[in-house]
C-alpha atoms as a PDB file:
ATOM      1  CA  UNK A   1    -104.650 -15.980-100.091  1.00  0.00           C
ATOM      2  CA  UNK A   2    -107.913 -16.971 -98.424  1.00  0.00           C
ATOM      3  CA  UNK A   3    -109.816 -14.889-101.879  1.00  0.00           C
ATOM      4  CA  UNK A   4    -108.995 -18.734-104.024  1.00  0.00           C
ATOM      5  CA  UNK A   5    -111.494 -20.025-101.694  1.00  0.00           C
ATOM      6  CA  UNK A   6    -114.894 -19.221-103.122  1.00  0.00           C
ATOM      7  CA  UNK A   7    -116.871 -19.156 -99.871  1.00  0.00           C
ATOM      8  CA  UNK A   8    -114.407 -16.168 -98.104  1.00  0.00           C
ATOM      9  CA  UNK A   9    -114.018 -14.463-101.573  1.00  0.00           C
ATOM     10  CA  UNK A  10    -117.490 -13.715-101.194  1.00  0.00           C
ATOM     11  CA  UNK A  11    -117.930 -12.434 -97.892  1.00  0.00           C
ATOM     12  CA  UNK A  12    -114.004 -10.877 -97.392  1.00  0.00           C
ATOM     13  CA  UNK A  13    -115.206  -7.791 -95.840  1.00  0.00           C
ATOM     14  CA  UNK A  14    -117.542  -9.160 -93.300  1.00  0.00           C
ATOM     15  CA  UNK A  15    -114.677 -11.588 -92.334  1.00  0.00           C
ATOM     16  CA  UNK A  16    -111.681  -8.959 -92.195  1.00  0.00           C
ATOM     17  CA  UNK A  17    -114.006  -7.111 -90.247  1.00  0.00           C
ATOM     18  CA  UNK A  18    -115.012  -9.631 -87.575  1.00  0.00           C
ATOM     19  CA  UNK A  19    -111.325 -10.790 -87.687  1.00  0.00           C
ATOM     20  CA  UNK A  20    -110.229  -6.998 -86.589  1.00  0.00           C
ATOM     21  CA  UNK A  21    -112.522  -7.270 -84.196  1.00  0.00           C
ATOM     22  CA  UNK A  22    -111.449 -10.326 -82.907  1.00  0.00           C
ATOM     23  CA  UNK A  23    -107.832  -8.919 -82.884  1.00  0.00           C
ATOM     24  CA  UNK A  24    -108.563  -6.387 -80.947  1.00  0.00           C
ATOM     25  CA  UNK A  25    -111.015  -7.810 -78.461  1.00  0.00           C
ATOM     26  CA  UNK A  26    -108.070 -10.285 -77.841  1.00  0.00           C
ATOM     27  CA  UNK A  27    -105.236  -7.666 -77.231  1.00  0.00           C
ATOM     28  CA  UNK A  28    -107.417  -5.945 -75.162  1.00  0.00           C
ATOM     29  CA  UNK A  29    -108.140  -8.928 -72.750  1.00  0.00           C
ATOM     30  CA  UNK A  30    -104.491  -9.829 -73.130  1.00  0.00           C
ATOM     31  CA  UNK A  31    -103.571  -6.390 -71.378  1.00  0.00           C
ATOM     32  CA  UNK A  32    -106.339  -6.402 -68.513  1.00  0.00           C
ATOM     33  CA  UNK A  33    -104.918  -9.693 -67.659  1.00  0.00           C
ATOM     34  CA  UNK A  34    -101.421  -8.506 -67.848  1.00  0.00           C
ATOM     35  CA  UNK A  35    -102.788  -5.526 -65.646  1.00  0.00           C
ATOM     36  CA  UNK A  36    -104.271  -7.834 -63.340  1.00  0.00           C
ATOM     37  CA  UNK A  37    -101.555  -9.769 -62.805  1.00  0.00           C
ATOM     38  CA  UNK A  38     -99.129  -6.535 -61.893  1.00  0.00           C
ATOM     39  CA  UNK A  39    -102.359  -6.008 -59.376  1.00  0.00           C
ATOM     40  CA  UNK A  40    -101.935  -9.444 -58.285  1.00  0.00           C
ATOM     41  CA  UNK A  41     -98.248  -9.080 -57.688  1.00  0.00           C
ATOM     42  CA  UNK A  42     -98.393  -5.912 -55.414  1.00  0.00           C
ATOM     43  CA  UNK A  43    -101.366  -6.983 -53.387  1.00  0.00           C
ATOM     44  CA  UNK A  44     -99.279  -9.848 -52.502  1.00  0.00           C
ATOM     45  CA  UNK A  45     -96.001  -7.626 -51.593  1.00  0.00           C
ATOM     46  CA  UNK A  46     -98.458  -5.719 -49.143  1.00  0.00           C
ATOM     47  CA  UNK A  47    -100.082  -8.526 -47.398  1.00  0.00           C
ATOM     48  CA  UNK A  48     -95.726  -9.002 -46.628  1.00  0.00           C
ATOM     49  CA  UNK A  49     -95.499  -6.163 -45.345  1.00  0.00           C
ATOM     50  CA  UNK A  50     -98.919  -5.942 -43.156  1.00  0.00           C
ATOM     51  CA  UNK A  51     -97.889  -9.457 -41.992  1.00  0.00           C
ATOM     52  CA  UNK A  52     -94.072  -7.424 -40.886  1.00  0.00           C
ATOM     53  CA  UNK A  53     -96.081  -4.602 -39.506  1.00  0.00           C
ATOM     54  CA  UNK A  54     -98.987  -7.004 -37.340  1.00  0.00           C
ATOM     55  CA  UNK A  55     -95.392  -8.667 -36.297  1.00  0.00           C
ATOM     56  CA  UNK A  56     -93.951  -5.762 -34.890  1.00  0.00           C
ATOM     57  CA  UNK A  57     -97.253  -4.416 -33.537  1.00  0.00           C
ATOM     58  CA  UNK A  58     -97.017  -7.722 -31.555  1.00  0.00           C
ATOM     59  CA  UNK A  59     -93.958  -6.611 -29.824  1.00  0.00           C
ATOM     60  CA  UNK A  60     -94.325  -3.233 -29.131  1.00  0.00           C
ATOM     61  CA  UNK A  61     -97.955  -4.285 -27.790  1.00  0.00           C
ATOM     62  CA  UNK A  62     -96.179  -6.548 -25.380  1.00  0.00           C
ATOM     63  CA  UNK A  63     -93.867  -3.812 -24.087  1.00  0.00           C
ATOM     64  CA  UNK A  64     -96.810  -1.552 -23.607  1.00  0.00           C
ATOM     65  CA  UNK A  65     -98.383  -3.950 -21.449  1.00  0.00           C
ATOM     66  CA  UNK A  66     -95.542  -4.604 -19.808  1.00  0.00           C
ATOM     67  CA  UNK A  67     -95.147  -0.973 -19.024  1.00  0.00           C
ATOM     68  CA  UNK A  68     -98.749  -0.160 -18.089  1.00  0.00           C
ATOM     69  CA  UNK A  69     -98.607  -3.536 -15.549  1.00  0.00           C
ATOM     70  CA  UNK A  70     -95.173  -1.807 -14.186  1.00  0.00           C
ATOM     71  CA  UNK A  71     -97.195   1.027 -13.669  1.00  0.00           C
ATOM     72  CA  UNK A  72    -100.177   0.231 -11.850  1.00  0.00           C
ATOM     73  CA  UNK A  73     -97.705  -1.936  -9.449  1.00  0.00           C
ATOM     74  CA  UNK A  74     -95.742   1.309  -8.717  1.00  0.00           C
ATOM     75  CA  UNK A  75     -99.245   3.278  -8.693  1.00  0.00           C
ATOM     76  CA  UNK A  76    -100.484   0.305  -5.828  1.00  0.00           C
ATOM     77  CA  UNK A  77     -97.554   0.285  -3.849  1.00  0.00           C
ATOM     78  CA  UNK A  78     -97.656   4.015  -3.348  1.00  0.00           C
ATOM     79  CA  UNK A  79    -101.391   4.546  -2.694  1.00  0.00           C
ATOM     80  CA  UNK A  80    -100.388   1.114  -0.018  1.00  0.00           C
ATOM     81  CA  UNK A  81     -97.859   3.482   1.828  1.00  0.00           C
ATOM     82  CA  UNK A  82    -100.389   6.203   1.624  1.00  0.00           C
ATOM     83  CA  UNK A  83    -102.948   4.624   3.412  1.00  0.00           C
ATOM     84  CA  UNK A  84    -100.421   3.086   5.822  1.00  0.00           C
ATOM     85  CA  UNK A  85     -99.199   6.377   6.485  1.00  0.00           C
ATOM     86  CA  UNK A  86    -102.500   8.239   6.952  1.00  0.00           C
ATOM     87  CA  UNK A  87    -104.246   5.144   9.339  1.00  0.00           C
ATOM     88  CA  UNK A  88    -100.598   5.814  11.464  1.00  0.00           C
ATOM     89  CA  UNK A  89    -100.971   9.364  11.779  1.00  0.00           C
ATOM     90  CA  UNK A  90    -104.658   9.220  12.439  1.00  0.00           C
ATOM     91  CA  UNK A  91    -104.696   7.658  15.511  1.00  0.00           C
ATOM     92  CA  UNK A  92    -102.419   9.819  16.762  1.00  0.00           C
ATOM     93  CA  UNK A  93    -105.177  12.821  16.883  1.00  0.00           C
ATOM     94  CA  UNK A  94    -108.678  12.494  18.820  1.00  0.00           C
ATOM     95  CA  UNK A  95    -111.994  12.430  17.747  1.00  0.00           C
ATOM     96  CA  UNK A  96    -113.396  15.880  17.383  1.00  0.00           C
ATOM     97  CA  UNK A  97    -113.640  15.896  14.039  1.00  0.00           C
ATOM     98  CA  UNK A  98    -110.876  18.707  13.408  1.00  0.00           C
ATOM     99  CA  UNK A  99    -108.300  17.897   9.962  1.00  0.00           C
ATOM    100  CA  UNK A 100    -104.903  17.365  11.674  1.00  0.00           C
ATOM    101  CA  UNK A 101    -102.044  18.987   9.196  1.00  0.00           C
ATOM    102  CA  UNK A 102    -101.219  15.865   8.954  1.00  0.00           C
ATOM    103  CA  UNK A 103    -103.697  14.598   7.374  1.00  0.00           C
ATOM    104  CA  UNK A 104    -103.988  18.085   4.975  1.00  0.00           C
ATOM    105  CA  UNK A 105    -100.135  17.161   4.132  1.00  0.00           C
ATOM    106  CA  UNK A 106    -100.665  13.142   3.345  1.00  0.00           C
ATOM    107  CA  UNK A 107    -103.790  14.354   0.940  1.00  0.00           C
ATOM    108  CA  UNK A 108    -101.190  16.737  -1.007  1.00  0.00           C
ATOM    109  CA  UNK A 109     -98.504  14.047  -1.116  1.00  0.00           C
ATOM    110  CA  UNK A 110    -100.899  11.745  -2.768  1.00  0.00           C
ATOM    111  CA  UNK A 111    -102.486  14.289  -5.113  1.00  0.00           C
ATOM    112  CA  UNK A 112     -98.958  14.659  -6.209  1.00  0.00           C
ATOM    113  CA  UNK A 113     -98.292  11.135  -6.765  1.00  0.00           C
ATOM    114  CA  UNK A 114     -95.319  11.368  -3.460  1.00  0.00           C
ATOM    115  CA  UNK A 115     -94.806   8.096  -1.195  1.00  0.00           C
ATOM    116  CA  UNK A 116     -94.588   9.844   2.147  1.00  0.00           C
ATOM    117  CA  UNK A 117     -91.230   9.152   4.237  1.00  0.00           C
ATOM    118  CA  UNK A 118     -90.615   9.178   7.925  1.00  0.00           C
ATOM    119  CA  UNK A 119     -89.274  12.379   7.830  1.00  0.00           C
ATOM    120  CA  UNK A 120     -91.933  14.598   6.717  1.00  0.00           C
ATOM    121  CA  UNK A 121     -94.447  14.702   9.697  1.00  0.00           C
END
């Protein structure tokens, strides 16, 4: 249609060539920016989820700490009776210097993590 025209009749290849050129410069950009909008789209859905996951971390975090804090408490009260125990029995034994059984006994129980009772002496 464009050939009536005496200006493109004259140069119809060069322009059919840029045009195809054109054309497909154009439908490639069209599907990188498709592409980069699917991109777009699932970065998105993951930030979700690491947002869910940082949520949860939260909580379990907490109940860790929780735990741990339980812990040390039960850890403290237990070396508390240990050292109660051994300054009791100490003082029952003079000062030569010699390791009562006691005292051999009240190490093991605390190597071992045991609160001593009043019944093993």
């Amino acid at each position: 249609m464009l050939g009536f025209i005496p200006f493109v009749s004259k140069y119809k290849l060069p322009i059919q060539i840029i045009s195809l050129i054109l054309l497909s410069l154009g439908v490639y950009l069209e599907g990188g920016l498709a592409e980069k909008a699917k991109w777009e789209l699932r970065v998105k859905e993951m930030e979700v989820k690491v947002a869910e996951a940082e949520a949860k971390s939260a909580v379990v975090n907490t109940e860790i700490v929780e735990k741990v804090i339980t812990q040390k408490q039960v850890i403290k009260v237990k070396g508390d009776k240990i050292i109660e125990y051994i300054d009791r029995e100490v003082k029952v034994f003079d000062n030569t210097c010699t390791v009562p059984e006691m005292a051999i006994k009240a190490h093991n129980m605390a190597a071992k993590n045991e609160a001593p009772s009043e019944d093993k002496k």
